[in-house]
Protein backbone atom coordinates (compact mmCIF):
# COMPACT_ATOMS: atom_id res chain seq x y z
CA UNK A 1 -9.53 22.60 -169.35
CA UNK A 2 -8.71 22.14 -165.48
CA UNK A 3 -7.19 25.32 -165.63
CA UNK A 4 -10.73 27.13 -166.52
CA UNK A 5 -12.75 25.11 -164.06
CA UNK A 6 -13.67 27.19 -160.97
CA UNK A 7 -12.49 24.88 -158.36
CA UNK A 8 -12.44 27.34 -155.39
CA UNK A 9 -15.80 29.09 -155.90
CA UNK A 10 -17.23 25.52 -156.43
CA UNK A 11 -15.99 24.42 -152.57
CA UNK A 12 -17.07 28.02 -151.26
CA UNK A 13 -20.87 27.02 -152.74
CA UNK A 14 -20.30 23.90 -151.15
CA UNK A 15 -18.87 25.36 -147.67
CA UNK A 16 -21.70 28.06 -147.69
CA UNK A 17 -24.40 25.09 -148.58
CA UNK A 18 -22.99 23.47 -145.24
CA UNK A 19 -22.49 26.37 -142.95
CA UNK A 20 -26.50 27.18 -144.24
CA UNK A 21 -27.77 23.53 -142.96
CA UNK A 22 -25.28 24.13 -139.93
CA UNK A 23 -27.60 27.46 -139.08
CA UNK A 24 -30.88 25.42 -140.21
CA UNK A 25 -30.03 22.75 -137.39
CA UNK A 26 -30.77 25.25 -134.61
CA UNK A 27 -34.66 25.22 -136.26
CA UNK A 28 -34.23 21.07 -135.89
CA UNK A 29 -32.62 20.43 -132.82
CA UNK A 30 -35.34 20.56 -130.20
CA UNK A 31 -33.12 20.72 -127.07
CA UNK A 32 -30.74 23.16 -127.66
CA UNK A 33 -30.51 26.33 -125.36
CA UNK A 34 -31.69 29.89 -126.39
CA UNK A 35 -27.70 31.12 -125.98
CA UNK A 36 -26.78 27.86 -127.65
CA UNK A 37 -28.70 28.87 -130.73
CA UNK A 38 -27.46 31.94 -130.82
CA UNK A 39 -23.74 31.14 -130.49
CA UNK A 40 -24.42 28.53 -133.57
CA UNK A 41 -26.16 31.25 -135.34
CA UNK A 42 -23.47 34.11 -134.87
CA UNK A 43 -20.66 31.44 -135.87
CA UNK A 44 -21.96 30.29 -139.10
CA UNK A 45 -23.19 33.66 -140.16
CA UNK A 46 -20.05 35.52 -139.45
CA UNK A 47 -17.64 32.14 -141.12
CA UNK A 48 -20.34 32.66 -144.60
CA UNK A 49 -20.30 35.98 -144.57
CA UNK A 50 -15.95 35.68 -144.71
CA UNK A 51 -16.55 32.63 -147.25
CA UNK A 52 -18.75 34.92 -149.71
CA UNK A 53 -15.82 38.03 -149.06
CA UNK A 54 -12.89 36.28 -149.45
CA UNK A 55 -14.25 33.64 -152.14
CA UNK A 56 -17.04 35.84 -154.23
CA UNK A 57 -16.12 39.38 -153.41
CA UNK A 58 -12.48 38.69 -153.92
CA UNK A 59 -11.64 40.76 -151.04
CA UNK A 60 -7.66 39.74 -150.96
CA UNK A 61 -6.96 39.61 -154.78
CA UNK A 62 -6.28 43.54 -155.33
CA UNK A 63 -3.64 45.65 -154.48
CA UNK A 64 -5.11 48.09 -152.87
CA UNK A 65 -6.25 46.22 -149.96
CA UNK A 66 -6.77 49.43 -147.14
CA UNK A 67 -9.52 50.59 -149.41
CA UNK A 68 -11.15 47.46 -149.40
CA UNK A 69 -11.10 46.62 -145.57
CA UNK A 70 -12.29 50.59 -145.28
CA UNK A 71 -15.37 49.78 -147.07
CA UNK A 72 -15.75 47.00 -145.94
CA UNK A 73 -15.61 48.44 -142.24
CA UNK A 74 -17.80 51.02 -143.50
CA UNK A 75 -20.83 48.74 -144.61
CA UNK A 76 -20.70 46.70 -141.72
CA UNK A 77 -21.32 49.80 -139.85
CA UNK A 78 -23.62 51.51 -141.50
CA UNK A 79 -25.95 47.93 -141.43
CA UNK A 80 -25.67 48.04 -137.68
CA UNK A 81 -26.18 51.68 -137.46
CA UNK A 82 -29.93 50.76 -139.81
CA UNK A 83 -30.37 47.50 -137.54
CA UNK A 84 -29.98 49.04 -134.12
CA UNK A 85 -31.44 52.02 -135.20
CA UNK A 86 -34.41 50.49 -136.40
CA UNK A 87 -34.99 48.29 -133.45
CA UNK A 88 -34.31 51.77 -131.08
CA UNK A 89 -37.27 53.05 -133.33
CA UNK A 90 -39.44 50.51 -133.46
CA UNK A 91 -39.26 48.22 -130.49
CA UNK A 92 -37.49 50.19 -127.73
CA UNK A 93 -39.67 53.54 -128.30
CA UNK A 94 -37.58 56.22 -128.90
């Protein structure tokens, strides 16, 4: 029965739980600097978002690994080409 119990994807829940009231404590510490928030935001959000690939999108248990970092590559571009884009748009006035 230990054999069927998803030990790893339990601990990633748990990790991501953590890393989630790790980004929450920049809402609850009331000293912290603007580029201090923002360094604790872009290292917890960039650590879950490797947690969910590795753990949840099983990212390193195929074979054909180049495809999967190409995609991978891909998305993460095309979100900041829709993000920066967006803001360029909406924000910036062009």
């Amino acid at each position: 029965m230990a054999e069927l119990f998803p030990k790893e994807h339990v601990l990633g829940f748990i990790g991501s739980i953590i890393l989630t009231f790790a980004a929450l404590s920049v809402i609850w510490i009331d000293d912290i600097s603007l580029i201090g928030g923002l360094v604790i935001l872009w290292i917890t959000a960039l650590a879950q978002a490797s947690l969910q690939l590795v753990l949840f999108m099983h990212i390193g248990e195929t074979a054909d690994k180049k495809a999967l970092y190409i995609s991978t590559i891909y998305a993460v571009v095309v979100g900041l080409l829709t993000v920066f884009g967006s803001l360029l748009a909406m924000i910036w006035g062009y």
